[in-house]
N, C-alpha and C. Protein backbone atom coordinates (compact mmCIF):
# COMPACT_ATOMS: atom_id res chain seq x y z
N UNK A 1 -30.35 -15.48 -24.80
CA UNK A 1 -31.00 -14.24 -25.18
C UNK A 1 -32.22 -14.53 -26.06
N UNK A 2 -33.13 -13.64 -26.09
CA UNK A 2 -34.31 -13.51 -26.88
C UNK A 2 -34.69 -12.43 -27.52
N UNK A 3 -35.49 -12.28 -28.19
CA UNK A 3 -35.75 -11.05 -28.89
C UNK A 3 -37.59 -10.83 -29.32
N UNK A 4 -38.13 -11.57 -28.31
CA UNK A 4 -39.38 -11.53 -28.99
C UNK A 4 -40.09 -10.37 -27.85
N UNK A 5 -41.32 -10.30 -28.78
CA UNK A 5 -42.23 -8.91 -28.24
C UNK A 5 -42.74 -10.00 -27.22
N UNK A 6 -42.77 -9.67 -25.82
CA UNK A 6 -43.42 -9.77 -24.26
C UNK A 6 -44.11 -8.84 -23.56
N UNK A 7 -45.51 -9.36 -23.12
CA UNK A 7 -46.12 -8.73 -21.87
C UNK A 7 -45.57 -8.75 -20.82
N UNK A 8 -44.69 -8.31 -20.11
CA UNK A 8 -44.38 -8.62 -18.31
C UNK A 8 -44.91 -7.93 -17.50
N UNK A 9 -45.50 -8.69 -16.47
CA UNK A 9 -45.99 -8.43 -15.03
C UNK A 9 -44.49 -8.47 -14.04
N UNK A 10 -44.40 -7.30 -13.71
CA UNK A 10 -43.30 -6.97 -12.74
C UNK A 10 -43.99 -6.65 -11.14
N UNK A 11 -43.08 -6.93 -9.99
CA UNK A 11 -43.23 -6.75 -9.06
C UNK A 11 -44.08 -5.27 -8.55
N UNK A 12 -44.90 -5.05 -7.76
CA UNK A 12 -45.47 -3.81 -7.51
C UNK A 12 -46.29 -3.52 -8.52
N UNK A 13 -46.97 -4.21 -9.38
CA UNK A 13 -48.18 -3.70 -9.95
C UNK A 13 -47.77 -3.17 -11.72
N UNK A 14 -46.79 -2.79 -12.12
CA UNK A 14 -46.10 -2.56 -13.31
C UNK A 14 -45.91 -3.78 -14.48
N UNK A 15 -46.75 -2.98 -15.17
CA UNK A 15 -47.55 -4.41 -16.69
C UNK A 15 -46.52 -3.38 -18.14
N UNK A 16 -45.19 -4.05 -18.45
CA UNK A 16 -44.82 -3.65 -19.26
C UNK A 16 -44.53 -4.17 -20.97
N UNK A 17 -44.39 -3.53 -21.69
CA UNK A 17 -44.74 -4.52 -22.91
C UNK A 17 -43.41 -4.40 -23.94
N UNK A 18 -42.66 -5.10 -24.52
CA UNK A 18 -41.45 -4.69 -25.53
C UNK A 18 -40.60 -5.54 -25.68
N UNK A 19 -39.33 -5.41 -26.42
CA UNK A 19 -38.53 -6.89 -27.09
C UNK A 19 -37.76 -7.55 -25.61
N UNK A 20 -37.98 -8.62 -25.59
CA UNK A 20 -37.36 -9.12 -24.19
C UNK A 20 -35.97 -9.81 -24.46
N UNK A 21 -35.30 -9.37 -23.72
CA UNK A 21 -33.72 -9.74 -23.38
C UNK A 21 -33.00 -10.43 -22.21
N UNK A 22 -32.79 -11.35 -21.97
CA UNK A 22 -32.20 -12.23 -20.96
C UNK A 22 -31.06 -12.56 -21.03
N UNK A 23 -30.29 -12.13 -19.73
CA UNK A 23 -28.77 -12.86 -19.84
C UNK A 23 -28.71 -13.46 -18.37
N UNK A 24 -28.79 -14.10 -18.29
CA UNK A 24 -28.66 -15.01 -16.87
C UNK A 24 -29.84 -14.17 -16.27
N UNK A 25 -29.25 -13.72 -14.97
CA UNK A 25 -30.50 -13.13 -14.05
C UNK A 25 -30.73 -12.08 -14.62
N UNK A 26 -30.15 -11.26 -15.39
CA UNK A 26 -30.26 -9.51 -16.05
C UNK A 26 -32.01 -9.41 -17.50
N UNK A 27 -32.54 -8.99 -17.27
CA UNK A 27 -33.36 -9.06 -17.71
C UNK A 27 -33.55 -7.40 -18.52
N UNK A 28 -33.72 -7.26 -19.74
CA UNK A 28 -34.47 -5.65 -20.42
C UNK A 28 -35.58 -5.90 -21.30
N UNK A 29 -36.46 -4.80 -21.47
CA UNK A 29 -37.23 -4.54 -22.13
C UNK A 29 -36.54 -3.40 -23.07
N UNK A 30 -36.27 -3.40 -24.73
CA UNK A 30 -35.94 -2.66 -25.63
C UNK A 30 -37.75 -2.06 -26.09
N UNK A 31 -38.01 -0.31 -26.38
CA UNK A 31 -39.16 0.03 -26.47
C UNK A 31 -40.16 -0.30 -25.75
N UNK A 32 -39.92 0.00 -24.59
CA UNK A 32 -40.83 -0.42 -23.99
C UNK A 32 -41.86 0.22 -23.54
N UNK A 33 -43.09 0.36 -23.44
CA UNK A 33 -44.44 0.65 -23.03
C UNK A 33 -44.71 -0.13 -22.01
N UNK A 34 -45.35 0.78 -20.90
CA UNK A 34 -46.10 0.73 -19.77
C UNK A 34 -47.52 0.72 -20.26
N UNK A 35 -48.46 -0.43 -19.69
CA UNK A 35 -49.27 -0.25 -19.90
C UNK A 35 -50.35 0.30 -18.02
N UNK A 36 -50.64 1.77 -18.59
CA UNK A 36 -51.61 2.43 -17.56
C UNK A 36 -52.47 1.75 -17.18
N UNK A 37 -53.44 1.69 -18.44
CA UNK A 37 -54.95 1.60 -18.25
C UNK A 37 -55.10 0.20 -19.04
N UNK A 38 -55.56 -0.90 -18.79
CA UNK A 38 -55.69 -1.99 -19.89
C UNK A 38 -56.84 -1.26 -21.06
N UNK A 39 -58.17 -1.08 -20.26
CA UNK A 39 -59.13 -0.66 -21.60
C UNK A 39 -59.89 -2.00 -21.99
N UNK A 40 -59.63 -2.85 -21.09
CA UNK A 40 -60.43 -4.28 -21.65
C UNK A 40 -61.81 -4.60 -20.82
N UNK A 41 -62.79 -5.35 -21.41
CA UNK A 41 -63.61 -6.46 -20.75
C UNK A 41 -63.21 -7.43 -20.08
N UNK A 42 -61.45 -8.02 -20.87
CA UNK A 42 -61.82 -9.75 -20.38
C UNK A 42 -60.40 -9.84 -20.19
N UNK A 43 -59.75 -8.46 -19.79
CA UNK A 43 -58.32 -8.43 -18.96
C UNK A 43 -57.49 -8.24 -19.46
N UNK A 44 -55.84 -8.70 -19.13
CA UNK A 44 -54.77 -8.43 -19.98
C UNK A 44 -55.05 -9.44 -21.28
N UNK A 45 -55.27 -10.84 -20.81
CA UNK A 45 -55.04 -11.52 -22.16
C UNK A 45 -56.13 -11.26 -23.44
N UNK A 46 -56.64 -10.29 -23.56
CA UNK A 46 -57.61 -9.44 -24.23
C UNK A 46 -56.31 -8.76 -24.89
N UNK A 47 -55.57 -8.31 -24.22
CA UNK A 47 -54.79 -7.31 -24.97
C UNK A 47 -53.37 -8.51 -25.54
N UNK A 48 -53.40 -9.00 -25.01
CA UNK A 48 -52.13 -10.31 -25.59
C UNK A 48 -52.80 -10.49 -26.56
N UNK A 49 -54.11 -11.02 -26.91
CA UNK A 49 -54.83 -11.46 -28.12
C UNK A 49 -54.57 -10.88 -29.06
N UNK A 50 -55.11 -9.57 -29.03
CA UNK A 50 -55.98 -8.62 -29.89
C UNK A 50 -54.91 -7.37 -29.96
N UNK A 51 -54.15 -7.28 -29.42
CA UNK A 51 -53.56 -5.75 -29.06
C UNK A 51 -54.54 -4.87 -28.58
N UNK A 52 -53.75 -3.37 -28.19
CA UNK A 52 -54.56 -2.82 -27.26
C UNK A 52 -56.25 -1.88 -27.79
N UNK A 53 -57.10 -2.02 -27.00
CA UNK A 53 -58.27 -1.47 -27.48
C UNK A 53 -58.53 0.42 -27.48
N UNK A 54 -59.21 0.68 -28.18
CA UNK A 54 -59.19 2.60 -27.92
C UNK A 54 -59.32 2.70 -26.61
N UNK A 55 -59.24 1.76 -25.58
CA UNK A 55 -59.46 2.52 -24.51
C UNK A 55 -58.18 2.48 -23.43
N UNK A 56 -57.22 1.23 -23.52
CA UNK A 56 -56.17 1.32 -23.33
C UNK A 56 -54.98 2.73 -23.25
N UNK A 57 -54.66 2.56 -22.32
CA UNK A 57 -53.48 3.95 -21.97
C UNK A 57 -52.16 2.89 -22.02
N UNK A 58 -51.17 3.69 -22.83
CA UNK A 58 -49.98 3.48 -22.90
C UNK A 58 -48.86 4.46 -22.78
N UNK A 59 -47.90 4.13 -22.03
CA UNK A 59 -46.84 5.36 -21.54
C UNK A 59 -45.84 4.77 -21.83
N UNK A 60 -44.92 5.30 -23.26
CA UNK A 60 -43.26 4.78 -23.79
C UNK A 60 -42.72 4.63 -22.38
N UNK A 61 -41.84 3.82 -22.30
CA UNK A 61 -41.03 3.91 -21.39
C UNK A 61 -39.14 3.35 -21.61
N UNK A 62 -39.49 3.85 -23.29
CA UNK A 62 -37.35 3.57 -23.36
C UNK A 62 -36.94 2.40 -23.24
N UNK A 63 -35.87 1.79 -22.50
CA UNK A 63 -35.21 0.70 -22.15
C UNK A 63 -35.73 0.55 -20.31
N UNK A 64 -36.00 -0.30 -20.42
CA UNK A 64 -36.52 -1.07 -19.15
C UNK A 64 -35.11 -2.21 -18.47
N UNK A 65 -34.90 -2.24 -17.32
CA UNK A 65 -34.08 -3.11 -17.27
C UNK A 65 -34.16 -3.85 -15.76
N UNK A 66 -34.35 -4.52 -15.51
CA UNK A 66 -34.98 -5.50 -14.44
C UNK A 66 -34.16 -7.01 -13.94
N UNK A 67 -34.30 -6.94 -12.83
CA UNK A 67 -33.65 -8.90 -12.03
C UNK A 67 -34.72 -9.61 -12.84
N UNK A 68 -34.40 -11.06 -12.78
CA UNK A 68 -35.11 -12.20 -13.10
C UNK A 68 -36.24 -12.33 -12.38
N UNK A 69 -35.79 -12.03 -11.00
CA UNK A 69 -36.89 -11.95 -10.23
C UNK A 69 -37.68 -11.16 -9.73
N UNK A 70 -37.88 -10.20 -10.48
CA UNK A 70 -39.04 -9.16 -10.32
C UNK A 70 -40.10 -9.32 -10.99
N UNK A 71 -39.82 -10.63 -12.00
CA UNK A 71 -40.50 -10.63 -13.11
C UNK A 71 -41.86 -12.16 -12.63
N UNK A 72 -43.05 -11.21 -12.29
CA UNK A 72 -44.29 -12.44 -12.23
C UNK A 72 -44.39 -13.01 -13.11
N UNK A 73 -44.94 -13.02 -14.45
CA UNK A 73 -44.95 -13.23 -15.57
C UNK A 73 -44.86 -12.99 -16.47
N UNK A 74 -44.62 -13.55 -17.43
CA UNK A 74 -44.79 -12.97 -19.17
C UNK A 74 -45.86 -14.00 -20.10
């Protein structure tokens, strides 16, 4: 298990952001935010850097809970 704040890129286009949890293949996001709109020049890792800019859209999205393998990256 883990507990740290993660960006994930999920399958189908869905960029979510919040405390990441792993138990074998079972994967959650605790508080998690969808990110809509990035709002950047120089992409997501603009927003990994810096956090998000005034132009960024964010939508709460609760507990997130996901396979191992839906998950492109973090």
């Amino acid at each position: 298990m883990d507990s740290k704040i993660r960006i994930v890129i999920l399958q189908r286009g869905w960029v979510a952001v919040g405390k990441w949890w792993q138990s074998g293949d079972e994967c959650k996001l605790e508080n998690a935010i969808i990110i809509r709109i990035w709002g950047t020049s120089k992409g997501i890792g603009e927003i990994a850097l810096g956090g998000p800019t005034s132009k960024t859209v964010l939508d709460k999205a609760g507990t997130m809970r996901f396979h191992l393998l839906t998950v492109i990256a973090t």
